[in-house]
N, C-alpha and C. Protein backbone atom coordinates (compact mmCIF):
# COMPACT_ATOMS: atom_id res chain seq x y z
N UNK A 1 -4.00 3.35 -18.48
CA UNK A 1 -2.80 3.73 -17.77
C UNK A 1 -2.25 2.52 -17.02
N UNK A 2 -1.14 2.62 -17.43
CA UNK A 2 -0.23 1.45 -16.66
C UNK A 2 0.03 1.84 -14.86
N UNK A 3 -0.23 1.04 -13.97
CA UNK A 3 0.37 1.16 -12.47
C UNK A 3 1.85 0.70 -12.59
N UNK A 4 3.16 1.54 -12.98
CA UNK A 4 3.75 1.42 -12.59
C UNK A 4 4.70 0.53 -11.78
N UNK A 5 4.43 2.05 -10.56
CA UNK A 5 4.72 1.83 -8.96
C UNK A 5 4.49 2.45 -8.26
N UNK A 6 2.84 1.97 -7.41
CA UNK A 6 1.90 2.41 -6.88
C UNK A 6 2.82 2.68 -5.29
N UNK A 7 2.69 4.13 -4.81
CA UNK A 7 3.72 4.00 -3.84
C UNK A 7 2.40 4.39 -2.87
N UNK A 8 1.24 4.13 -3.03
CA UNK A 8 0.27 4.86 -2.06
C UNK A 8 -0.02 3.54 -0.85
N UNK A 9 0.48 2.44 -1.22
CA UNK A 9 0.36 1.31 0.38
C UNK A 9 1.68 1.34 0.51
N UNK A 10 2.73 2.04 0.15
CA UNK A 10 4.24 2.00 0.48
C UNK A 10 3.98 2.56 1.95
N UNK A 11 5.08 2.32 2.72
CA UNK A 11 5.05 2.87 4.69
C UNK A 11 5.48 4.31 4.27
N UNK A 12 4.35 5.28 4.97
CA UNK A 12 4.81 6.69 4.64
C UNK A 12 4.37 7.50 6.07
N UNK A 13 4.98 8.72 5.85
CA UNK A 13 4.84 9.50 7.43
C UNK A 13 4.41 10.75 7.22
N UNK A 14 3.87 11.45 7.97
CA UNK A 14 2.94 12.70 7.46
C UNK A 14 4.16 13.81 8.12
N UNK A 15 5.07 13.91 8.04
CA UNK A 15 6.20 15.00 7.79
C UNK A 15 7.70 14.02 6.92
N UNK A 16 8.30 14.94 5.85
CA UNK A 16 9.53 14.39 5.78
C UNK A 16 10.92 14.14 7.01
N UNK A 17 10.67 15.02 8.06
CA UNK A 17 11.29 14.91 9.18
C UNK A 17 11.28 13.59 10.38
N UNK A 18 10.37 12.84 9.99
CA UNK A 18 9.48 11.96 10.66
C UNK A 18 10.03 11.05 9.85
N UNK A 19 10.02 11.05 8.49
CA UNK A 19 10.36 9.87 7.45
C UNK A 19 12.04 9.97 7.87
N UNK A 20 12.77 10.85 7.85
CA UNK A 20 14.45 10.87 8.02
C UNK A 20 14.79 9.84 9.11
N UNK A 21 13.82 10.86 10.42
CA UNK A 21 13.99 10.18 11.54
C UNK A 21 13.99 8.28 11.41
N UNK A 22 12.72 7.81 11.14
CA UNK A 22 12.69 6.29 11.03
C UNK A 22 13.88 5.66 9.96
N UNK A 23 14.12 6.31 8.62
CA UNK A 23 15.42 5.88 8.41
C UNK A 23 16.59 5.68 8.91
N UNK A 24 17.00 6.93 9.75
CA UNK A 24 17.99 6.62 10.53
C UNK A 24 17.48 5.76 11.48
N UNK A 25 16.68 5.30 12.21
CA UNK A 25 16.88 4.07 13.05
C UNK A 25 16.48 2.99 12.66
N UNK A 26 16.03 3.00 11.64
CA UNK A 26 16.16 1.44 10.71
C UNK A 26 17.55 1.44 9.97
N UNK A 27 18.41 2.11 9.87
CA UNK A 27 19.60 2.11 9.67
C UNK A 27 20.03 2.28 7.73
N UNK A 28 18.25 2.49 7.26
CA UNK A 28 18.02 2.77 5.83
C UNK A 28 18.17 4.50 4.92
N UNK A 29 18.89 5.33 5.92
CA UNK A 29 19.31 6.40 5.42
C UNK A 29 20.44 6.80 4.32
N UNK A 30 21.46 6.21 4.90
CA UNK A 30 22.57 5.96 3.77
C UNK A 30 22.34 5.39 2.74
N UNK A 31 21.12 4.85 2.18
CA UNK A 31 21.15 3.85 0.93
C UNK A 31 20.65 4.58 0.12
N UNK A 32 20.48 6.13 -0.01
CA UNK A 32 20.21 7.15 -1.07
C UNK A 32 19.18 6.76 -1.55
N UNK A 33 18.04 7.13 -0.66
CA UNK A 33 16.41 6.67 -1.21
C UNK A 33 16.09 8.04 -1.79
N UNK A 34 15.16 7.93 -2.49
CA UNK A 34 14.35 8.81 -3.55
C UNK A 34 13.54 9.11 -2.52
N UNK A 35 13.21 10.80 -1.89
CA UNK A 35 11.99 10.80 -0.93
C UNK A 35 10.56 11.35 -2.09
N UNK A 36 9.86 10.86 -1.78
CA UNK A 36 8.43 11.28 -2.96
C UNK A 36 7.53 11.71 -1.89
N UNK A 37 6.69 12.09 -2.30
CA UNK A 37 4.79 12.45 -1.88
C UNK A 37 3.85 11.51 -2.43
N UNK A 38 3.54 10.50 -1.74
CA UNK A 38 2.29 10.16 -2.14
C UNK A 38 0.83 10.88 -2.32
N UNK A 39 -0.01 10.28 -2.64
CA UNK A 39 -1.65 10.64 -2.94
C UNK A 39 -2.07 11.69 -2.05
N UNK A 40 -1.87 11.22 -0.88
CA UNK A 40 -2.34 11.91 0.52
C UNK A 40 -1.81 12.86 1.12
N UNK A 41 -0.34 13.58 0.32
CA UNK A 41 0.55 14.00 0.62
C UNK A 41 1.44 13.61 1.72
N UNK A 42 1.54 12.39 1.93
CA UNK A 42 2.33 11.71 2.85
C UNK A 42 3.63 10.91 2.22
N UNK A 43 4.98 11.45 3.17
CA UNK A 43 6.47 11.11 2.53
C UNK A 43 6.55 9.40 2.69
N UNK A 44 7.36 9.21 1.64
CA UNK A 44 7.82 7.72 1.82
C UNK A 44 9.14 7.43 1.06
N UNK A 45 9.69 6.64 1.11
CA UNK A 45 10.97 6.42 -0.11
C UNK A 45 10.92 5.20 -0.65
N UNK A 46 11.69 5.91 -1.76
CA UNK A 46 11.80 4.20 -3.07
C UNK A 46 13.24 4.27 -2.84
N UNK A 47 13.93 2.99 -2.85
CA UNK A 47 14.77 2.98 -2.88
C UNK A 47 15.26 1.66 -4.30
N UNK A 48 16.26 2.52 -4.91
CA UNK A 48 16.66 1.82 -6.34
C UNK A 48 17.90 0.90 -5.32
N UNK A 49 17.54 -0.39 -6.05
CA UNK A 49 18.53 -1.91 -6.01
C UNK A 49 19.85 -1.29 -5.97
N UNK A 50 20.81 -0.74 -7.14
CA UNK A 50 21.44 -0.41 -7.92
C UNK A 50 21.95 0.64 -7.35
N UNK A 51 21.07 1.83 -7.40
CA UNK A 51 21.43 3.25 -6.94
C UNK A 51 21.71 3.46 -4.74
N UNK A 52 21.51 1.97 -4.35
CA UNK A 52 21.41 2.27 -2.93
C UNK A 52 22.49 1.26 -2.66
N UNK A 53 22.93 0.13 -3.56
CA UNK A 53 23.78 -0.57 -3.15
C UNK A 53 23.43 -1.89 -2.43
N UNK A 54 22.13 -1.72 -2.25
CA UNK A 54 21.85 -3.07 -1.87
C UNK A 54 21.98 -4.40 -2.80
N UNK A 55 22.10 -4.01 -4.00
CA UNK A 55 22.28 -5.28 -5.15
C UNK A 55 23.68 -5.80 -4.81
N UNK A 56 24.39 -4.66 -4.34
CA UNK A 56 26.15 -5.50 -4.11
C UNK A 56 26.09 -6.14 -3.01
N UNK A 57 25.62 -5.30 -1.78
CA UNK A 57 25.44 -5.87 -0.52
C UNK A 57 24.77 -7.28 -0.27
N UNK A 58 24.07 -8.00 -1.22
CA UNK A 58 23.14 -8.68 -0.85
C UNK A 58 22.23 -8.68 -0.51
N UNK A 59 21.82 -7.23 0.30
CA UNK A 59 20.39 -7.42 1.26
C UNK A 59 19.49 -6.53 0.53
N UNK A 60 18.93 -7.22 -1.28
CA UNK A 60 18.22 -6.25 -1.55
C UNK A 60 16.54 -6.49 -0.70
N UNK A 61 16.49 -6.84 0.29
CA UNK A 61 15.26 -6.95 0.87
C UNK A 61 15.25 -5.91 1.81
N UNK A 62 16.10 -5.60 2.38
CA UNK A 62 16.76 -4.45 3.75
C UNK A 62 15.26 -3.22 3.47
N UNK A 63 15.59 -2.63 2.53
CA UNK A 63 13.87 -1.56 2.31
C UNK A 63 12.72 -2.45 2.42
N UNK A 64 12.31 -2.94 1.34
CA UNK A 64 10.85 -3.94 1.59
C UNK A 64 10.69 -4.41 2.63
N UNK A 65 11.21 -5.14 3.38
CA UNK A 65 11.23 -5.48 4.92
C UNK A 65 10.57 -4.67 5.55
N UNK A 66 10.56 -3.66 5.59
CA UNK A 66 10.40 -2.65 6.69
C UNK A 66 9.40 -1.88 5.88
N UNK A 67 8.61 -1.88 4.72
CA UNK A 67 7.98 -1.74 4.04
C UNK A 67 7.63 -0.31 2.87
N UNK A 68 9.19 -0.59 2.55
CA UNK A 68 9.01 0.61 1.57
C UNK A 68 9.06 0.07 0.23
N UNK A 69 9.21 0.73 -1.24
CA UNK A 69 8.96 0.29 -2.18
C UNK A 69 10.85 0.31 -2.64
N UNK A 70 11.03 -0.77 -3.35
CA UNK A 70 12.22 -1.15 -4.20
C UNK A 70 11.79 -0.83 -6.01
N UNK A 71 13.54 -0.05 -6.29
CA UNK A 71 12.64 -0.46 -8.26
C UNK A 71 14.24 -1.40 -8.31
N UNK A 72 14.05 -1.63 -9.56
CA UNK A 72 15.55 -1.95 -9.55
C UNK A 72 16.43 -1.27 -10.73
């Protein structure tokens, strides 16, 4: 089996309410992240290059930074 995109060391929060919350004050809500469940059942988001707009914007680092997972 191929790893993908291992989202289980991605930054995740043990409610999706908790995950919203830190998006909105990292200012990473609007960029239409994918919310998933990891392993542990703990929320996190991927956020697509493309599908969030960060590829136009320039700042496709803006998610990873703050340590979530990017696809593109």
């Amino acid at each position: 089996m191929i790893d993908f995109c291992n989202i289980d060391n991605a930054k995740s929060y043990a409610t999706e309410a908790n995950l919203m919350k830190a998006l909105a004050t990292l200012g990473l809500d609007q960029m239409r992240p994918v919310i998933v469940r990891n392993r542990e059942g703990r929320f996190t988001a991927i956020f697509g290059l493309h599908l969030s707009g960060m590829a136009c914007s320039g700042n496709v680092m803006a998610a990873a930074n703050h340590g979530f997972k990017t696809i593109n």
